[in-house]
C-alpha atoms as a PDB file:
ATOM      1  CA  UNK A   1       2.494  42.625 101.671  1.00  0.00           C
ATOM      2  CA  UNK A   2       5.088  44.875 100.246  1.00  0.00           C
ATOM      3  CA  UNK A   3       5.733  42.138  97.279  1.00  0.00           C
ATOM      4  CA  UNK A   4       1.892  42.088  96.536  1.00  0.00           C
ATOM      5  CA  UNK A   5       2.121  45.969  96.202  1.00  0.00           C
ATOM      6  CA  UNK A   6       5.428  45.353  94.101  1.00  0.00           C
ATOM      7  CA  UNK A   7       4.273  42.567  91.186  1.00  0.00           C
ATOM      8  CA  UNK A   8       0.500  44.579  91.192  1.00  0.00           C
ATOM      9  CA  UNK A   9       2.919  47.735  90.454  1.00  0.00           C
ATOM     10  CA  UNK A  10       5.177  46.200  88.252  1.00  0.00           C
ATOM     11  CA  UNK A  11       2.393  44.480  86.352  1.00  0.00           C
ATOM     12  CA  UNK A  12       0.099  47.632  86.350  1.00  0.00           C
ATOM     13  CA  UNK A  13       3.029  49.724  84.699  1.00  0.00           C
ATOM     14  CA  UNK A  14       3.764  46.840  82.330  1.00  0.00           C
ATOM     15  CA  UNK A  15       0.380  46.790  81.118  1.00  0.00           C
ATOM     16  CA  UNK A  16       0.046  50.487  80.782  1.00  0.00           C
ATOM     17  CA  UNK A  17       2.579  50.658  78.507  1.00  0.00           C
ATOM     18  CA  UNK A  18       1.926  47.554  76.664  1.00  0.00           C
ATOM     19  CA  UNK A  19       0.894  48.082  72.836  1.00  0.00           C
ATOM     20  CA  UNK A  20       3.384  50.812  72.354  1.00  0.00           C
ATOM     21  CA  UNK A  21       2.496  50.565  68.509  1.00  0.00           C
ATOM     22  CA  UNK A  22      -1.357  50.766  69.347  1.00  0.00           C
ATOM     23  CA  UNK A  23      -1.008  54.533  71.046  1.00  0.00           C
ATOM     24  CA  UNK A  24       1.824  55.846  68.848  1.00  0.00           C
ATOM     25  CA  UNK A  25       0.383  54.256  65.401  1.00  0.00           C
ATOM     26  CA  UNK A  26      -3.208  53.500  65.885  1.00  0.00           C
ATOM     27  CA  UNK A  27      -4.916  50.312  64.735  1.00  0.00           C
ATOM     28  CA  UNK A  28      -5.822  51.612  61.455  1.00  0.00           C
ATOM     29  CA  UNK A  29      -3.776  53.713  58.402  1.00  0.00           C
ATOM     30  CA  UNK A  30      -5.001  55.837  55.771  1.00  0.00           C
ATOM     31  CA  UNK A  31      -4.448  54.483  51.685  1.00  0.00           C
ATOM     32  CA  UNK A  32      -4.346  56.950  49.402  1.00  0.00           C
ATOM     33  CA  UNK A  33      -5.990  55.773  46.042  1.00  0.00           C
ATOM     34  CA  UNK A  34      -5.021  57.838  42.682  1.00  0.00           C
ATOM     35  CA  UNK A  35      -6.746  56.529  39.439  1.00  0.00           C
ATOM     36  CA  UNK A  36      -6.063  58.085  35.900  1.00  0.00           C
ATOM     37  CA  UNK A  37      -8.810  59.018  34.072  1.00  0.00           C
ATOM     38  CA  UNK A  38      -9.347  61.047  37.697  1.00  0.00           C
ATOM     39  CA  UNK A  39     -13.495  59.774  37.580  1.00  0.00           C
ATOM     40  CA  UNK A  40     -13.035  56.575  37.377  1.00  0.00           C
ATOM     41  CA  UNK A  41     -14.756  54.327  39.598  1.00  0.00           C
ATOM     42  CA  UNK A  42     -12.470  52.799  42.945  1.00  0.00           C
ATOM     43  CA  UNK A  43     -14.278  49.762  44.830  1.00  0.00           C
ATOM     44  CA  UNK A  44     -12.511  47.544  46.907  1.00  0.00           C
ATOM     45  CA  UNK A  45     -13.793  43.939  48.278  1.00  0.00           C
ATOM     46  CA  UNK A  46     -14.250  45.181  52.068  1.00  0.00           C
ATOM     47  CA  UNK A  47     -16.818  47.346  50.537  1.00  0.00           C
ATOM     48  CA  UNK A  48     -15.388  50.789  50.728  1.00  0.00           C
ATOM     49  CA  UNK A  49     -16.191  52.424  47.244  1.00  0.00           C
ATOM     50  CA  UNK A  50     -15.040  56.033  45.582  1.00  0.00           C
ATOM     51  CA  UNK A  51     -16.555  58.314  42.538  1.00  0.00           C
ATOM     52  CA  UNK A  52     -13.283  60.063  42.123  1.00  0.00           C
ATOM     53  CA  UNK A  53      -9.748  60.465  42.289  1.00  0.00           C
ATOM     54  CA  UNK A  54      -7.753  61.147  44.697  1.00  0.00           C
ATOM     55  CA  UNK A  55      -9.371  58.671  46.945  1.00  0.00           C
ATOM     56  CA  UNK A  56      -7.896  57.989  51.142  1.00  0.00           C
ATOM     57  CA  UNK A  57      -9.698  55.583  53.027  1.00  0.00           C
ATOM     58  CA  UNK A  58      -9.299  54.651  56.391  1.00  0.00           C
ATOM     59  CA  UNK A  59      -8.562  50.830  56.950  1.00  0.00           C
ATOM     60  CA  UNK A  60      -7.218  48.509  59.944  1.00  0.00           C
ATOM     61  CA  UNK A  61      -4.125  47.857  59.002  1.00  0.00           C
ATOM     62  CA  UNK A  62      -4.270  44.752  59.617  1.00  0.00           C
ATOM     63  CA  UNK A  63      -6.924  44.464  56.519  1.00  0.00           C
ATOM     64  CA  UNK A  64      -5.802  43.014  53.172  1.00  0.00           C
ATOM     65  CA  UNK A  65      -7.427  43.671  50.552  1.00  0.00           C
ATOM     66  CA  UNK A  66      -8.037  44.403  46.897  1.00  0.00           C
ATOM     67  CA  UNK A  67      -9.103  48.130  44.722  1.00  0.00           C
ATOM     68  CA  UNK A  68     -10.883  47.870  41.448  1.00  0.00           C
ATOM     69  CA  UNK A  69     -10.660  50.639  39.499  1.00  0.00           C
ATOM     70  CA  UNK A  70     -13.117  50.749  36.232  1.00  0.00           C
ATOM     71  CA  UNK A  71     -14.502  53.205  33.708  1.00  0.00           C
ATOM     72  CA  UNK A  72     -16.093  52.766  30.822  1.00  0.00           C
ATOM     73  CA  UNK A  73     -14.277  51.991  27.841  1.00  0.00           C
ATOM     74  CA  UNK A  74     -11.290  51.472  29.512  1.00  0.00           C
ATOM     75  CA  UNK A  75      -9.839  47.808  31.023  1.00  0.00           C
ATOM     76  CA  UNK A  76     -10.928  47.409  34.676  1.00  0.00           C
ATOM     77  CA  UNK A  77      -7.678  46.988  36.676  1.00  0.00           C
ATOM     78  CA  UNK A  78      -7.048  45.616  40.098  1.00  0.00           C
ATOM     79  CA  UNK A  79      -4.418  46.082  42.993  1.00  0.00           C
ATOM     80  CA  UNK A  80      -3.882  43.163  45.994  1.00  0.00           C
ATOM     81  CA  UNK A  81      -2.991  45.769  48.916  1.00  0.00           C
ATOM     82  CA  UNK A  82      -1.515  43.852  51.301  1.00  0.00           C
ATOM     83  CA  UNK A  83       0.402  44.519  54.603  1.00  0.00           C
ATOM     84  CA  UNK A  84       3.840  44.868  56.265  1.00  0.00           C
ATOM     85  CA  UNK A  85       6.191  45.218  59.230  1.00  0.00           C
ATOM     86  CA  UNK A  86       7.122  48.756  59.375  1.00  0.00           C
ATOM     87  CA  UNK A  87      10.120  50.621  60.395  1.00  0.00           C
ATOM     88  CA  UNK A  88       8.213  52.184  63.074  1.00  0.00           C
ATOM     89  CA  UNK A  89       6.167  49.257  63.944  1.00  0.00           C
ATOM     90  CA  UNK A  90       9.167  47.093  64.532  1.00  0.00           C
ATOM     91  CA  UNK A  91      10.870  49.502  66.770  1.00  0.00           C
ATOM     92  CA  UNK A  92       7.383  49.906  68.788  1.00  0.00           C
ATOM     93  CA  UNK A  93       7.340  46.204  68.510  1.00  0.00           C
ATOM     94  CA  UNK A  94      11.196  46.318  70.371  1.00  0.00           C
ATOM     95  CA  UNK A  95      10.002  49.075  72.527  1.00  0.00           C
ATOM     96  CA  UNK A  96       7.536  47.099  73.811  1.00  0.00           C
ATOM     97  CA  UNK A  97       9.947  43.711  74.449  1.00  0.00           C
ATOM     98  CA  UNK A  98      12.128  45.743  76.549  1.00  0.00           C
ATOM     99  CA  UNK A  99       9.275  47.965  78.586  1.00  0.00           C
ATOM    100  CA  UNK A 100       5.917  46.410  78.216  1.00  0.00           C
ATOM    101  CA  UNK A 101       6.609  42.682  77.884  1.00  0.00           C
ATOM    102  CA  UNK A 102       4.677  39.790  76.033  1.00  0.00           C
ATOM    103  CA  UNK A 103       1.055  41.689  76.709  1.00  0.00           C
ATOM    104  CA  UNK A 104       2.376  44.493  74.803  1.00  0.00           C
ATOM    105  CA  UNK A 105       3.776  43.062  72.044  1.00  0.00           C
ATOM    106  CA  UNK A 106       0.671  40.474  71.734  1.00  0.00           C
ATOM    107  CA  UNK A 107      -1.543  43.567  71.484  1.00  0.00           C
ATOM    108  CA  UNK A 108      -0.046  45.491  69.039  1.00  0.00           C
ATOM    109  CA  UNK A 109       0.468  41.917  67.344  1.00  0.00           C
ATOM    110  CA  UNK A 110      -3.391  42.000  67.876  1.00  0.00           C
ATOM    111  CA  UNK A 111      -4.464  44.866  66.429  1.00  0.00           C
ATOM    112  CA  UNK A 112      -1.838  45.338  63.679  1.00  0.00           C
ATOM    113  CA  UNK A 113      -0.493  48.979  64.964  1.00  0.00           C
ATOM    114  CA  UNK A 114       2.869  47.551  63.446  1.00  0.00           C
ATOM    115  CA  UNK A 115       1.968  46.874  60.161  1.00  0.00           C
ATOM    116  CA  UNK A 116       1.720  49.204  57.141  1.00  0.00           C
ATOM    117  CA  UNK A 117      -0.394  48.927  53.840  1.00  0.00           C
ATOM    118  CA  UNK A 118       1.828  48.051  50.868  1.00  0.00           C
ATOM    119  CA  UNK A 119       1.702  50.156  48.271  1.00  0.00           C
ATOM    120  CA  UNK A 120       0.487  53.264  49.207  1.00  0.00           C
ATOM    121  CA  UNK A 121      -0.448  55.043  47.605  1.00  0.00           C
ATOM    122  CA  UNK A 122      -1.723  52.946  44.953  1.00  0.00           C
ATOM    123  CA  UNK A 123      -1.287  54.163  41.561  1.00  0.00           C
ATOM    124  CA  UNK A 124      -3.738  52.751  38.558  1.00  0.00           C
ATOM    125  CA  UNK A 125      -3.262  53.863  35.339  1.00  0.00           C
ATOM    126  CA  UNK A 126      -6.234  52.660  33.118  1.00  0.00           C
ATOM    127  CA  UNK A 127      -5.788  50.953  29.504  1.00  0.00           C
ATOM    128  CA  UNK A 128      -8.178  51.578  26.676  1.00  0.00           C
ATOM    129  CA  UNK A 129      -9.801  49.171  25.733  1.00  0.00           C
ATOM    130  CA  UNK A 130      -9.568  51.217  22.273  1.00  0.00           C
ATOM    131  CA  UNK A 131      -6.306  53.116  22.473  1.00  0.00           C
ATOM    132  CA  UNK A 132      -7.198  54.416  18.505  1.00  0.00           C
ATOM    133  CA  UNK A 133     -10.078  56.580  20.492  1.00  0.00           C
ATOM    134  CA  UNK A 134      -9.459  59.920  21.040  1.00  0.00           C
ATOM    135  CA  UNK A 135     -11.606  60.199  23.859  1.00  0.00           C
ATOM    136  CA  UNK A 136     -10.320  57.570  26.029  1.00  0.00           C
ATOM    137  CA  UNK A 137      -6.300  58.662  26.771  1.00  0.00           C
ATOM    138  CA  UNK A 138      -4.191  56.333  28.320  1.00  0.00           C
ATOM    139  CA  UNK A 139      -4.382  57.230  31.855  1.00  0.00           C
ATOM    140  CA  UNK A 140      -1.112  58.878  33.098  1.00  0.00           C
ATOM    141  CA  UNK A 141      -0.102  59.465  37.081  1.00  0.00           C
ATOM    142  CA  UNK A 142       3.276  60.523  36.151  1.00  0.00           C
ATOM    143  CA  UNK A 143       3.537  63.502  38.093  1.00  0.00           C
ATOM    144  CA  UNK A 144       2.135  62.113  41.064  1.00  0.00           C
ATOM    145  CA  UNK A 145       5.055  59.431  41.324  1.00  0.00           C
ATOM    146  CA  UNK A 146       7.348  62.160  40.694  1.00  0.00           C
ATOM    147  CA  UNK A 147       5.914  63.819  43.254  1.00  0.00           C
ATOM    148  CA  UNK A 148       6.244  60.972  46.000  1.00  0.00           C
ATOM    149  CA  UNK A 149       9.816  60.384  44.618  1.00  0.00           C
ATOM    150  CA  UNK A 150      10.670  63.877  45.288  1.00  0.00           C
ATOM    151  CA  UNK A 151       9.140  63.808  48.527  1.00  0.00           C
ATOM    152  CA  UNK A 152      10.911  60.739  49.911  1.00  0.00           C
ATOM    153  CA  UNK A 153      14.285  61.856  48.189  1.00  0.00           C
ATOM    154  CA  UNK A 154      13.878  65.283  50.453  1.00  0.00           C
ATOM    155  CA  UNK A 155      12.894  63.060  53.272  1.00  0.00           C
ATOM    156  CA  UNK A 156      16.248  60.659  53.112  1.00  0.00           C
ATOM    157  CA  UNK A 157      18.239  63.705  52.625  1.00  0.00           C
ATOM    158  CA  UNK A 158      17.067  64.676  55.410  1.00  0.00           C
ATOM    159  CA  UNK A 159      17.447  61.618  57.902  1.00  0.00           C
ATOM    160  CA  UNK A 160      21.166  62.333  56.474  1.00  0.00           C
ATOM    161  CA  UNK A 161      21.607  65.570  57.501  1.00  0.00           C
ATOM    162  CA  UNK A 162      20.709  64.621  61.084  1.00  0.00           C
ATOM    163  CA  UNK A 163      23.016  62.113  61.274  1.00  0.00           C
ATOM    164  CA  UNK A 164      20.326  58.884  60.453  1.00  0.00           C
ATOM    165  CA  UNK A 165      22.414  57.432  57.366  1.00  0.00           C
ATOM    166  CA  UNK A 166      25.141  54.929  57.779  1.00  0.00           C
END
């Protein structure tokens, strides 16, 4: 009797904390779309559209998948967003070899919770199809990738100042 009670225990904590990355991540990740001109026209083939930019939409993240961005007079460009192990995911992914065993890791293999979208943000810069035209400009997102440089060069210089670096 009291080894019943201690495997149902043992596997009732085991599957409660199975899929670390699931709880801590979540199955799905928000991509951040930025077109220049800002109204051009984002689609994607899972069907999730945008008028505008900045775009963020909210996708498993175990979903692949590709953004069209299109205006007219300009060259329609596309991005293949695909996915990743992250940092995070991997040590959920440890996390759960040492504490919730081969459920947890086969859910959050499952579901994806360890996996990020690569890039993202992504960045499209449209073409002219005319660059002599005045009124379409080369589209520029310069200052938003300075932006996201700056904020991941604060962000390392951080992880340094706590004592993260090597």
């Amino acid at each position: 009797m009291k080894t019943a009670f201690l495997i149902t225990s043992f596997l009732s904590v085991g599957l409660f904390l199975s899929g670390c990355a699931s709880v801590t991540r979540g199955m799905s990740e928000k991509v951040k779309i930025y077109a220049s001109p800002e109204d051009a026209k984002i689609s994607t083939d899972i069907g999730m559209t945008c008028n505008s930019s900045p775009c963020t939409l909210k996708i498993s993240r175990k979903e692949k998948f590709n953004v069209t961005v299109s205006k007219k007079g300009y060259k329609t460009q596309k991005v293949h967003v695909t996915t990743e192990v992250a940092g995070s995911g991997a040590a959920a992914m440890a996390g759960n070899a040492l504490i919730g065993g081969v459920i947890g890791v086969g859910v959050d293999a499952y579901t994806g919770a360890m996996l990020n979208h690569k890039p993202n943000p992504v960045l499209v810069e449209l073409k002219p199809i005319n660059p002599a035209n005045p009124n379409t400009p080369i589209g520029d997102l310069s200052h938003i990738r300075k932006e996201y440089a700056d904020n991941e060069k604060a962000h390392q210089e951080n992880v340094m100042q706590r004592g993260g670096g090597v």
